[in-house]
PDB file of N, CA and C in Angstrom:
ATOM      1  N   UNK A   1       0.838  -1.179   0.000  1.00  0.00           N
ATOM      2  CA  UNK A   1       0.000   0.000   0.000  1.00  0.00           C
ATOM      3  C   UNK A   1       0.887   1.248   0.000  1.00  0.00           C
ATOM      4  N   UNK A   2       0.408   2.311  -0.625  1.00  0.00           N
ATOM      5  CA  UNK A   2       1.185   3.626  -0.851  1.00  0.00           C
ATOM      6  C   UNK A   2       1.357   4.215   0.343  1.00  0.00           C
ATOM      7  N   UNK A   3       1.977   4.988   1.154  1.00  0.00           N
ATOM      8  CA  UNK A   3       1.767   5.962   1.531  1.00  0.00           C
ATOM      9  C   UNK A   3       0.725   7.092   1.076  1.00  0.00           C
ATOM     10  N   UNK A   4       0.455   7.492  -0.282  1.00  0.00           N
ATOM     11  CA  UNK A   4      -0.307   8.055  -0.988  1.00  0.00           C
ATOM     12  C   UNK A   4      -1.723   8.052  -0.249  1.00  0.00           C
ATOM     13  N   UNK A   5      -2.022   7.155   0.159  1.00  0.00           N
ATOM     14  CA  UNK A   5      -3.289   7.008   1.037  1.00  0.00           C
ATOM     15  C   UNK A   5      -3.425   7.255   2.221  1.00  0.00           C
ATOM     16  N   UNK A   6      -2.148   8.026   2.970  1.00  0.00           N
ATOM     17  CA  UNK A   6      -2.066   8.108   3.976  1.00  0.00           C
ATOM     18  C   UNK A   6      -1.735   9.721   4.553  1.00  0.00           C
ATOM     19  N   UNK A   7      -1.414  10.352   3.548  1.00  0.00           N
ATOM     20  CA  UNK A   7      -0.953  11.422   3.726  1.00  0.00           C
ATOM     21  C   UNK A   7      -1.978  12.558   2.300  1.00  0.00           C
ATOM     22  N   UNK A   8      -2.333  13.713   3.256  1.00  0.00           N
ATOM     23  CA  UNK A   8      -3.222  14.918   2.809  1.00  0.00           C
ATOM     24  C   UNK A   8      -2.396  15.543   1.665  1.00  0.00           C
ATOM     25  N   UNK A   9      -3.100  15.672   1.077  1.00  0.00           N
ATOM     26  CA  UNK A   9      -2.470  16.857  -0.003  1.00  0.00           C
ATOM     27  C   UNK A   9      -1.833  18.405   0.350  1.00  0.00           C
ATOM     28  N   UNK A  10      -2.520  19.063   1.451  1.00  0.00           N
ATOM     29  CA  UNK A  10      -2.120  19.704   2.031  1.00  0.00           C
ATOM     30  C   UNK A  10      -0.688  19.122   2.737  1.00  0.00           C
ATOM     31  N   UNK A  11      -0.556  18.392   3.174  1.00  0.00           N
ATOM     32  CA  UNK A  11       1.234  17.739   4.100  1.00  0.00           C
ATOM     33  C   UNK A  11       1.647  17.372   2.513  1.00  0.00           C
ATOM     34  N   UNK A  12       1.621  16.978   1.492  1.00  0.00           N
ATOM     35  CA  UNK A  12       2.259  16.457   0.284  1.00  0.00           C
ATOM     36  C   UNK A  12       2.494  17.970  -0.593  1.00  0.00           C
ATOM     37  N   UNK A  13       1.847  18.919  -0.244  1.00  0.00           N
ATOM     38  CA  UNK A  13       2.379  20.169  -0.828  1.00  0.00           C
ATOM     39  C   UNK A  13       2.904  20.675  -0.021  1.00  0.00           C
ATOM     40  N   UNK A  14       3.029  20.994   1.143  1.00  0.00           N
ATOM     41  CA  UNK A  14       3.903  21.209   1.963  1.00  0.00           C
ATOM     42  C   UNK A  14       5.162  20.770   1.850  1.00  0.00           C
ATOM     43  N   UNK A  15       5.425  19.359   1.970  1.00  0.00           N
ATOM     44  CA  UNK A  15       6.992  18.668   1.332  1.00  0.00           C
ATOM     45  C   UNK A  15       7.467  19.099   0.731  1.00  0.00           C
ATOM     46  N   UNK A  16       6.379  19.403  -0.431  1.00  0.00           N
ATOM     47  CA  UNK A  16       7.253  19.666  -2.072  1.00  0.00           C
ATOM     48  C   UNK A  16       7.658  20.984  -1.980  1.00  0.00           C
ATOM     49  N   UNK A  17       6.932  22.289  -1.152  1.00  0.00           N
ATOM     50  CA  UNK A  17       7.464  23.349  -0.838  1.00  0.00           C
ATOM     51  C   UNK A  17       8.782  23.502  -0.417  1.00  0.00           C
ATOM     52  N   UNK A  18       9.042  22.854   0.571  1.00  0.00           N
ATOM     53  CA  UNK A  18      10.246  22.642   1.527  1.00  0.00           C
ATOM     54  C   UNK A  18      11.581  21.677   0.615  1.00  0.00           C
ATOM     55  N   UNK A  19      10.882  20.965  -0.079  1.00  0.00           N
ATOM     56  CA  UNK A  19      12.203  20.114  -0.843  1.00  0.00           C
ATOM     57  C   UNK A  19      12.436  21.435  -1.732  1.00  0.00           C
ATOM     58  N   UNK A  20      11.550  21.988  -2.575  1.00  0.00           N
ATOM     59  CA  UNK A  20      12.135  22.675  -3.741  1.00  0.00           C
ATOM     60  C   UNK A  20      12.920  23.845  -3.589  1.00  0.00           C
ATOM     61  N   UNK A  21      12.132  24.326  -2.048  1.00  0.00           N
ATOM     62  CA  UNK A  21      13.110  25.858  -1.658  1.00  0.00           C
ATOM     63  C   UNK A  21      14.161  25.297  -0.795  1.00  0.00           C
ATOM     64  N   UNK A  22      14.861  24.241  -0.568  1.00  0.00           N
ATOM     65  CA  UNK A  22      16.047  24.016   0.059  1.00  0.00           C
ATOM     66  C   UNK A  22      16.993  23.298  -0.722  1.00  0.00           C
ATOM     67  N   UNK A  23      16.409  23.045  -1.917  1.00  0.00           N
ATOM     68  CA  UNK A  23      16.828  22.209  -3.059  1.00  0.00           C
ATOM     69  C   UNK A  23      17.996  23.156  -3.466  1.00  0.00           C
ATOM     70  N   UNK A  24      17.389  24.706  -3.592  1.00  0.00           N
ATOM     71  CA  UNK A  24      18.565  25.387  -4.028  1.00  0.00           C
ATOM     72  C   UNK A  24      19.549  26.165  -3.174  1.00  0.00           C
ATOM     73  N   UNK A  25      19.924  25.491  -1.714  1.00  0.00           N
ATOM     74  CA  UNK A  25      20.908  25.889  -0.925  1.00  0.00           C
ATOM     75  C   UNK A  25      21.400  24.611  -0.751  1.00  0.00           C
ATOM     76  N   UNK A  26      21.216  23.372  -1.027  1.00  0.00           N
ATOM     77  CA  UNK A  26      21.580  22.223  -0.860  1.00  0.00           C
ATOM     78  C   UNK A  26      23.096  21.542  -0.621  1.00  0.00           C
ATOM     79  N   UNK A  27      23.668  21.999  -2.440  1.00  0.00           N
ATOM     80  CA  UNK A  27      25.237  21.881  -2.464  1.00  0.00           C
ATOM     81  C   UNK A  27      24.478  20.105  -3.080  1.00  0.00           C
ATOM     82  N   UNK A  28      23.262  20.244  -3.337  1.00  0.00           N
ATOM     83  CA  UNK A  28      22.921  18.965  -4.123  1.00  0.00           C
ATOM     84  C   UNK A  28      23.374  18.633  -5.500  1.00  0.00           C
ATOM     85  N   UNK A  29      23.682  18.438  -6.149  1.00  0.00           N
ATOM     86  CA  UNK A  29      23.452  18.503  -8.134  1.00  0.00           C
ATOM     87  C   UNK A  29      22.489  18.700  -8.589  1.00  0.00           C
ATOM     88  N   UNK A  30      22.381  20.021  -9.763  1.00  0.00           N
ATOM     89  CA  UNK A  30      21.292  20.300 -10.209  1.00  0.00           C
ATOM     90  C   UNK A  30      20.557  19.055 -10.820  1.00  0.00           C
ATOM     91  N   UNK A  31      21.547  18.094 -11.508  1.00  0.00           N
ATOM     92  CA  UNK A  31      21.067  17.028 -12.276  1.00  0.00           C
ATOM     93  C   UNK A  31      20.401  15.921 -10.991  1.00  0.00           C
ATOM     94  N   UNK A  32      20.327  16.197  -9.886  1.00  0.00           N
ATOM     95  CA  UNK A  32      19.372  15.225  -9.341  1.00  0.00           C
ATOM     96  C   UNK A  32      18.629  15.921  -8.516  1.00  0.00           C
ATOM     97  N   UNK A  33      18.437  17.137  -8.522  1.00  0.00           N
ATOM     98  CA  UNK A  33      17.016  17.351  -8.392  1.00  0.00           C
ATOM     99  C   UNK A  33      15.382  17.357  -8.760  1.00  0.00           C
ATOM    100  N   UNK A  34      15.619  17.052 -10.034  1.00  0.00           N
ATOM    101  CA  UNK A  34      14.306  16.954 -10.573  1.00  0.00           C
ATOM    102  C   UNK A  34      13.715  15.523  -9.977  1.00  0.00           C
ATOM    103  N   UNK A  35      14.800  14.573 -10.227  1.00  0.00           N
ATOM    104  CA  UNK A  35      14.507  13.428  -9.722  1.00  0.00           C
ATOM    105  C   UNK A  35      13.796  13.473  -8.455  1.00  0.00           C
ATOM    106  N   UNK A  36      14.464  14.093  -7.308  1.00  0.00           N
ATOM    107  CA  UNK A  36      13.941  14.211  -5.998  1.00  0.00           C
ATOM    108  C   UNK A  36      12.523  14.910  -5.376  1.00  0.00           C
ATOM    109  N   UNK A  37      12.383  15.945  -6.454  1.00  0.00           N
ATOM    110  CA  UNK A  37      11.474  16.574  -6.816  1.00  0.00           C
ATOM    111  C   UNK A  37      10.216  15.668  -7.088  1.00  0.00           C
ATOM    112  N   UNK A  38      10.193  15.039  -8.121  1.00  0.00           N
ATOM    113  CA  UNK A  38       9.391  14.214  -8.772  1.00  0.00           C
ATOM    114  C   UNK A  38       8.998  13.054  -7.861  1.00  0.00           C
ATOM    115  N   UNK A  39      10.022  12.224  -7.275  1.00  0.00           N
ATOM    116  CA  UNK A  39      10.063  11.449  -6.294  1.00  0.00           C
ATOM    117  C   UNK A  39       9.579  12.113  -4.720  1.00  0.00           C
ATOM    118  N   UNK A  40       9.312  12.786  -4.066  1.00  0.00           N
ATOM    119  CA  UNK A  40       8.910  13.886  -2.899  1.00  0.00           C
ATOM    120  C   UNK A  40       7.572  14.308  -3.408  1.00  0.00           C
ATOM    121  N   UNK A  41       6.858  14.532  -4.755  1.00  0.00           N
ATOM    122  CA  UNK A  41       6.425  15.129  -4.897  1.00  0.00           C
ATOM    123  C   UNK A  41       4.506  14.123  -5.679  1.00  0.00           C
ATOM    124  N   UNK A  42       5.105  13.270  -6.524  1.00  0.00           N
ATOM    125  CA  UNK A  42       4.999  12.494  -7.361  1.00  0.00           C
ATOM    126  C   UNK A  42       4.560  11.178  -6.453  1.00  0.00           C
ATOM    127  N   UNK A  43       5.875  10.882  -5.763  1.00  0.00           N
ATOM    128  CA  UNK A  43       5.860   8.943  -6.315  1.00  0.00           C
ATOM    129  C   UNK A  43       6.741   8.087  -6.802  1.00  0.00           C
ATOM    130  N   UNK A  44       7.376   9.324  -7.879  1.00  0.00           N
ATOM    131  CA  UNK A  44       8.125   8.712  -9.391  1.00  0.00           C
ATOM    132  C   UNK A  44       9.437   8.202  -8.642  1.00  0.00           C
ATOM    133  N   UNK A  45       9.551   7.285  -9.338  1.00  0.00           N
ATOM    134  CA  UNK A  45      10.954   6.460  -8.676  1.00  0.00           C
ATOM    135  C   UNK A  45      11.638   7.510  -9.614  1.00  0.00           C
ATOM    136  N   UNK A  46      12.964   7.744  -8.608  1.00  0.00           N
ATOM    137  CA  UNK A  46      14.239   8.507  -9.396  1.00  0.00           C
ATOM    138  C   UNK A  46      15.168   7.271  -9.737  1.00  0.00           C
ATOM    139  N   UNK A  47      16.242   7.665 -10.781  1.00  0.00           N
ATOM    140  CA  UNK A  47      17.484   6.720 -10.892  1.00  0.00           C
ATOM    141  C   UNK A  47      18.013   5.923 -10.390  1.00  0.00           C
ATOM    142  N   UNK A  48      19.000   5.036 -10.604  1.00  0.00           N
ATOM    143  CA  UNK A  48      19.370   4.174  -9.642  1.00  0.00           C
ATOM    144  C   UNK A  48      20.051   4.482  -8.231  1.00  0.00           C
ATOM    145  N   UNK A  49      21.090   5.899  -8.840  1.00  0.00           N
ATOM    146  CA  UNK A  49      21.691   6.273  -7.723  1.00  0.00           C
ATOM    147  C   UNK A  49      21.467   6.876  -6.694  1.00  0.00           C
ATOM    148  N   UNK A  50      19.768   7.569  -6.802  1.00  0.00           N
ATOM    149  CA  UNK A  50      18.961   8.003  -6.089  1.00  0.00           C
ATOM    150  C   UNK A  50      18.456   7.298  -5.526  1.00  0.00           C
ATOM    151  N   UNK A  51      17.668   6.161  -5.633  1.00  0.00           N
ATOM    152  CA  UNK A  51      17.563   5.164  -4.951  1.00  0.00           C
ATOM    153  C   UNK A  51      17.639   4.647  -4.286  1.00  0.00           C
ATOM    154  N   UNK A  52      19.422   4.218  -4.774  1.00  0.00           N
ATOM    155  CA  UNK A  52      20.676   3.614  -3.490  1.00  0.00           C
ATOM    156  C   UNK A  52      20.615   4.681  -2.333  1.00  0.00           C
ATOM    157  N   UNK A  53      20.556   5.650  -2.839  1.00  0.00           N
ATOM    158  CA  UNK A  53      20.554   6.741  -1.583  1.00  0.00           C
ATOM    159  C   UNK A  53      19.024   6.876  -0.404  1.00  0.00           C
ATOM    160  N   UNK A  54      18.368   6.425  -0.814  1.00  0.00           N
ATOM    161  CA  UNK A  54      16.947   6.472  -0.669  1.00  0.00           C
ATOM    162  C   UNK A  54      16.361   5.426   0.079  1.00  0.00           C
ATOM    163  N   UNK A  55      17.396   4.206  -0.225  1.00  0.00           N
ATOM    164  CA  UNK A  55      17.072   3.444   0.391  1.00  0.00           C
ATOM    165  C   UNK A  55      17.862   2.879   1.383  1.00  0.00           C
ATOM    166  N   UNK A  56      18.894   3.487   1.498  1.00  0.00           N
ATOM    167  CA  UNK A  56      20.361   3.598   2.525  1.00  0.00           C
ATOM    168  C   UNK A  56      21.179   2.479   2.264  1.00  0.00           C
ATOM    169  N   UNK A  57      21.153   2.164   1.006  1.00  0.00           N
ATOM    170  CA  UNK A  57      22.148   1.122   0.168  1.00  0.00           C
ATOM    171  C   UNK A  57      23.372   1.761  -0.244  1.00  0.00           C
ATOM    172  N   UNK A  58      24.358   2.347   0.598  1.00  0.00           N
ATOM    173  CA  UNK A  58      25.580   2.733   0.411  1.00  0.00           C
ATOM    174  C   UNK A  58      26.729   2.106  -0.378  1.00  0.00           C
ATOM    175  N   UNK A  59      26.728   0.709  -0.481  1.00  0.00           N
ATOM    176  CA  UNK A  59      27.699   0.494  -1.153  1.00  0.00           C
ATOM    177  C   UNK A  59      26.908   0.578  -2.841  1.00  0.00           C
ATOM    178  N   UNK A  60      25.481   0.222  -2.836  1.00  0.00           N
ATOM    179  CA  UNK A  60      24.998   0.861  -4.277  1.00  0.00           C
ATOM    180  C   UNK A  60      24.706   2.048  -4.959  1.00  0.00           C
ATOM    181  N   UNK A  61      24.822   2.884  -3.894  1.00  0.00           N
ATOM    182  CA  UNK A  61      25.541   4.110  -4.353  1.00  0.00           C
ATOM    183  C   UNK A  61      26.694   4.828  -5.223  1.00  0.00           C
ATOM    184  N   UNK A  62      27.401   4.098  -3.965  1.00  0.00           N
ATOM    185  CA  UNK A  62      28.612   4.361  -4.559  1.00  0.00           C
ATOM    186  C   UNK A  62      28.823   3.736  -6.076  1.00  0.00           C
ATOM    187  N   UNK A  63      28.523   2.522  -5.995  1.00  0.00           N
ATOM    188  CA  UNK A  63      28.757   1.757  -7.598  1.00  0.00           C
ATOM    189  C   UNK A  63      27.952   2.149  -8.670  1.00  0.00           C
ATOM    190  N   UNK A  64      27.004   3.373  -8.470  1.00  0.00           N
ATOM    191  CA  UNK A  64      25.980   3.992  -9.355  1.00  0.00           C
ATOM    192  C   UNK A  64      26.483   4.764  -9.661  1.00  0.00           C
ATOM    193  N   UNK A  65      27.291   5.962  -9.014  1.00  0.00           N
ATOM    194  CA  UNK A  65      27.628   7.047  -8.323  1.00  0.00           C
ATOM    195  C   UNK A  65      28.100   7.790  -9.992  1.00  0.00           C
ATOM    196  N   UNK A  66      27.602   8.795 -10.550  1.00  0.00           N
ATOM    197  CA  UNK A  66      28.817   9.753 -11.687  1.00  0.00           C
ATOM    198  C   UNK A  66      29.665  10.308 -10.632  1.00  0.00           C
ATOM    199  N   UNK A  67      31.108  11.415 -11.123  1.00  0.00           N
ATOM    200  CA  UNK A  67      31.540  11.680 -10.445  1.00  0.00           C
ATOM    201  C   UNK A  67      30.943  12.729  -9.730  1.00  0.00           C
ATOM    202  N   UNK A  68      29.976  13.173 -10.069  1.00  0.00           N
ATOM    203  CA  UNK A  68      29.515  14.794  -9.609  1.00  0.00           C
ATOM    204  C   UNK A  68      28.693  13.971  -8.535  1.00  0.00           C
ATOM    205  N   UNK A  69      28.140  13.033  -8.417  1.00  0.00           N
ATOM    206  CA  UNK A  69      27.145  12.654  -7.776  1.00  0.00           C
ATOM    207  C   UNK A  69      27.757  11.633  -6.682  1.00  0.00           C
ATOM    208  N   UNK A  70      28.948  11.455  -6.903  1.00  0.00           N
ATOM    209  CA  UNK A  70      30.014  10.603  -5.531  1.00  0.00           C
ATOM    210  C   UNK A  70      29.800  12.069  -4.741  1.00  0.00           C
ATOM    211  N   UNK A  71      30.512  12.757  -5.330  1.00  0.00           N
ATOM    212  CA  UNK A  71      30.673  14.271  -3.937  1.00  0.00           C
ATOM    213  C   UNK A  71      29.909  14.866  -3.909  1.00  0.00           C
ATOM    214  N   UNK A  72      28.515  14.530  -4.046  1.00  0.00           N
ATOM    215  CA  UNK A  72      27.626  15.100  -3.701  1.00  0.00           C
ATOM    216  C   UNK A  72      27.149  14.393  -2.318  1.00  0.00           C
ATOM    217  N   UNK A  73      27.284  13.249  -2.135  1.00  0.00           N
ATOM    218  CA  UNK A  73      26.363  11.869  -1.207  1.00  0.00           C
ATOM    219  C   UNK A  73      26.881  12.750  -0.056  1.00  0.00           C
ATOM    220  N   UNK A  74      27.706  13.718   1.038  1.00  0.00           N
ATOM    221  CA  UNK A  74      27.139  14.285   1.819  1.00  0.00           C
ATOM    222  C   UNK A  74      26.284  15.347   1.876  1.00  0.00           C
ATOM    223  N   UNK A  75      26.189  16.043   1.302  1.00  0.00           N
ATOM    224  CA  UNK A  75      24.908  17.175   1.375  1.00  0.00           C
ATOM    225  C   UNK A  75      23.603  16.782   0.754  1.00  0.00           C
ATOM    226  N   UNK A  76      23.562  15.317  -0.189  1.00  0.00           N
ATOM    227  CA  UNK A  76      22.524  14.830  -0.170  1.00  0.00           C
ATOM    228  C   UNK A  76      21.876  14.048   0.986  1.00  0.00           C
ATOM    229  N   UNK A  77      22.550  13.515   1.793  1.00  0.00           N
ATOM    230  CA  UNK A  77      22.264  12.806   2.847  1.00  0.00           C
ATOM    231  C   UNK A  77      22.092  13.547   3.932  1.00  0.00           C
ATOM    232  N   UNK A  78      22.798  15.011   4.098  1.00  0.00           N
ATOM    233  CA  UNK A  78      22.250  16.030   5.360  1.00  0.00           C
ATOM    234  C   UNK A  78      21.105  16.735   4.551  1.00  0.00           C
ATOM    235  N   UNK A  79      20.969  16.907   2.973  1.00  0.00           N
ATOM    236  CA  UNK A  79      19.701  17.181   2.690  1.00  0.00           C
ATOM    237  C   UNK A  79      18.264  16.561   2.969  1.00  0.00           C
ATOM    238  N   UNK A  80      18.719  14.743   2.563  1.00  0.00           N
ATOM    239  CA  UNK A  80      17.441  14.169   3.048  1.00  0.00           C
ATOM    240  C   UNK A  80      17.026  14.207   4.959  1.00  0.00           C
ATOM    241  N   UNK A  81      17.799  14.362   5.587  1.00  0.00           N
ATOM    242  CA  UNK A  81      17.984  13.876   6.852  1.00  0.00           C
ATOM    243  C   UNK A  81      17.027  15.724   7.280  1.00  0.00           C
ATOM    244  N   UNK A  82      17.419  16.658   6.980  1.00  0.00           N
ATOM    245  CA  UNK A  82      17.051  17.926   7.511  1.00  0.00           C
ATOM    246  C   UNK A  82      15.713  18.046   6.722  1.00  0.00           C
ATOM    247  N   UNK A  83      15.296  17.382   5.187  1.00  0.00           N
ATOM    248  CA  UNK A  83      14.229  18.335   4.769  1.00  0.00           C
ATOM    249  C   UNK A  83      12.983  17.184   3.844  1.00  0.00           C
ATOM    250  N   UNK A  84      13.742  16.305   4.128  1.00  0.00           N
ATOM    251  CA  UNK A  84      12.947  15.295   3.243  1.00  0.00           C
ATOM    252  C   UNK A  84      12.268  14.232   4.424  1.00  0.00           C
ATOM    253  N   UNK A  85      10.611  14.178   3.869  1.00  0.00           N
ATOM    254  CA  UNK A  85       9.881  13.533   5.145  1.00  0.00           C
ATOM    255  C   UNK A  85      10.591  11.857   5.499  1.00  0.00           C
ATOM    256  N   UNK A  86      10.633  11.735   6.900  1.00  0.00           N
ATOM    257  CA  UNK A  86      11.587  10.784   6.800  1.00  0.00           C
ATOM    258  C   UNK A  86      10.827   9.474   6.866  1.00  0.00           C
ATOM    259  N   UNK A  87       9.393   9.345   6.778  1.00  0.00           N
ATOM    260  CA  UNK A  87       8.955   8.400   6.457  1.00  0.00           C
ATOM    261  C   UNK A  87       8.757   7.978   4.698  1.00  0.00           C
ATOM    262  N   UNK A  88       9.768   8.950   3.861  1.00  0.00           N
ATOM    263  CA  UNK A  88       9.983   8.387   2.408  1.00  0.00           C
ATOM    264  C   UNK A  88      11.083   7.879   2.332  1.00  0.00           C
ATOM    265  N   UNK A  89      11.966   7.810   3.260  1.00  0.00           N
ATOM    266  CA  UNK A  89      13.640   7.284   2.655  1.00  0.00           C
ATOM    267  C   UNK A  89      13.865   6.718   3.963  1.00  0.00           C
ATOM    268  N   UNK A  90      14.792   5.862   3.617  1.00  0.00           N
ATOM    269  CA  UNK A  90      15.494   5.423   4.682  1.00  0.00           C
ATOM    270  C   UNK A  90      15.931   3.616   4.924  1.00  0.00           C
ATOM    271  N   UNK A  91      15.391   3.088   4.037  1.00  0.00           N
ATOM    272  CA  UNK A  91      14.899   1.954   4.004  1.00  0.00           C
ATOM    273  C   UNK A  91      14.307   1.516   2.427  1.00  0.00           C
ATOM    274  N   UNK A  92      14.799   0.462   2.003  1.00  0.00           N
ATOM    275  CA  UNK A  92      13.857   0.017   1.028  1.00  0.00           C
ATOM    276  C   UNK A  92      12.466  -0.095   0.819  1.00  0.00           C
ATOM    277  N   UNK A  93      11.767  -0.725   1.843  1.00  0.00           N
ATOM    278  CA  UNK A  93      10.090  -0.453   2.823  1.00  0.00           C
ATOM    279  C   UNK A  93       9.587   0.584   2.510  1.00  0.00           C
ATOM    280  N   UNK A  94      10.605   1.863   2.889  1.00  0.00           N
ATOM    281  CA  UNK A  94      10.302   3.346   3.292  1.00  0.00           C
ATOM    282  C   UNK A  94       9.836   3.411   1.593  1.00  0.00           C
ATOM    283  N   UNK A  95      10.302   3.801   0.677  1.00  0.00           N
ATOM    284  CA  UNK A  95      10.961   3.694  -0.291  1.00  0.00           C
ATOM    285  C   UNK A  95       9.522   3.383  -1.045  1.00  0.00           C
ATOM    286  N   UNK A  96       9.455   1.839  -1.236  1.00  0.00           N
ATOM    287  CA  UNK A  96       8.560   0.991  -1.662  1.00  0.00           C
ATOM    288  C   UNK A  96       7.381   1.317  -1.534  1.00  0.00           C
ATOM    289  N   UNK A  97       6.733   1.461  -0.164  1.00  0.00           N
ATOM    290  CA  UNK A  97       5.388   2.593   0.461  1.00  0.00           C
ATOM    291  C   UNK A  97       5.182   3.784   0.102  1.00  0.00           C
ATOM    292  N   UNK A  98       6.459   4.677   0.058  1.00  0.00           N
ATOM    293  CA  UNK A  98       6.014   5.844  -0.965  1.00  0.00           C
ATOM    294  C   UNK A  98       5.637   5.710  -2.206  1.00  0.00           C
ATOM    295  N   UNK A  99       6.339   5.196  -3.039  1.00  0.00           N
ATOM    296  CA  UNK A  99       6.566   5.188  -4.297  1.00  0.00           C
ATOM    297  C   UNK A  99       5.271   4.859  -5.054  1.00  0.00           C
ATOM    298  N   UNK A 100       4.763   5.819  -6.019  1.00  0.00           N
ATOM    299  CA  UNK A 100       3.820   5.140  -7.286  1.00  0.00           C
ATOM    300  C   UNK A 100       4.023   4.528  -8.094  1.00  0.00           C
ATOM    301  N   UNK A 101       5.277   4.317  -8.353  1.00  0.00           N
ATOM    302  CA  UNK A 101       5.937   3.728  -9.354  1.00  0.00           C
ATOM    303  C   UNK A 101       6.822   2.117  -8.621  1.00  0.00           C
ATOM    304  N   UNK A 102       6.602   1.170  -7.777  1.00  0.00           N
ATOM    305  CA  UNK A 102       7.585   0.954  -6.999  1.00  0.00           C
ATOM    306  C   UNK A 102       7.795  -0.474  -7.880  1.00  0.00           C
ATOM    307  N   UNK A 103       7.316  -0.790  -8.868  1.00  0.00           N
ATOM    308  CA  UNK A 103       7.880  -1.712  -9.706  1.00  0.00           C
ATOM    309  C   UNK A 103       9.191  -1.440 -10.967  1.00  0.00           C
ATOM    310  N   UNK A 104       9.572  -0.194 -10.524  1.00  0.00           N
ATOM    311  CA  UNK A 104      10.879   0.759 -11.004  1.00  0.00           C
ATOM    312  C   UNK A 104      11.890   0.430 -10.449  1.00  0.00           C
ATOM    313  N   UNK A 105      11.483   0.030  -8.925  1.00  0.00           N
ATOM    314  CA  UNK A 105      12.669  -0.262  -8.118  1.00  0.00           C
ATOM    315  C   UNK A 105      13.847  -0.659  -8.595  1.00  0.00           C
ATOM    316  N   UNK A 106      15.139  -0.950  -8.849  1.00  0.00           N
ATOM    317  CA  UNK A 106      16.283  -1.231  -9.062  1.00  0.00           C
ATOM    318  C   UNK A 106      16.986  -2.062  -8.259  1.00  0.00           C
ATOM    319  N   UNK A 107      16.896  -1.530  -6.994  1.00  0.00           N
ATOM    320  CA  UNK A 107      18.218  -1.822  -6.076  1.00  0.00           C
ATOM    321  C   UNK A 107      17.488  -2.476  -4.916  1.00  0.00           C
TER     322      UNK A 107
END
């Protein structure tokens, strides 16, 4: 079952407020924000390496990882931890329950 059914539209625009205006003090990559966006916002499963991150699969991270997106994995990870609801990440579960898309899964 989604999360989707569990959470108001009002708290799901709220998120997406808070991801998108901290999105740009982040020190995130522009190239994975949309993803996060979409995924926070959506449902939409992001990439693989988003994912790995998403679902606290660190060593699949790393093996996903471009280089811009290796040195990014700390300010993405104090990004999700400070601004991203933490019942979407954290866990594969976490992950899976959010997701509209969760037959995208990868990792």
């Amino acid at each position: 079952m989604s999360m989707w059914n569990l959470i108001t539209d009002a708290d799901r625009e709220a998120y997406v407020l808070e991801i998108v205006g901290q999105l740009r003090h982040s020190g995130v990559p522009e190239h994975l924000r949309p993803g996060l966006v979409r995924y926070f916002s959506d449902g939409i499963m992001p990439g693989s390496f988003l994912q790995s991150v998403l679902t606290n699969n660190l060593t699949q991270a790393v093996q996903r990882a471009d280089p811009e997106s290796m040195l990014a994995l700390d300010p993405l990870v104090r990004f999700l931890t400070q601004h991203a609801p933490a019942m979407a990440w954290g866990s594969r579960e976490a992950v899976l329950a959010w997701s509209t898309t969760p037959e995208r899964l990868e990792v």
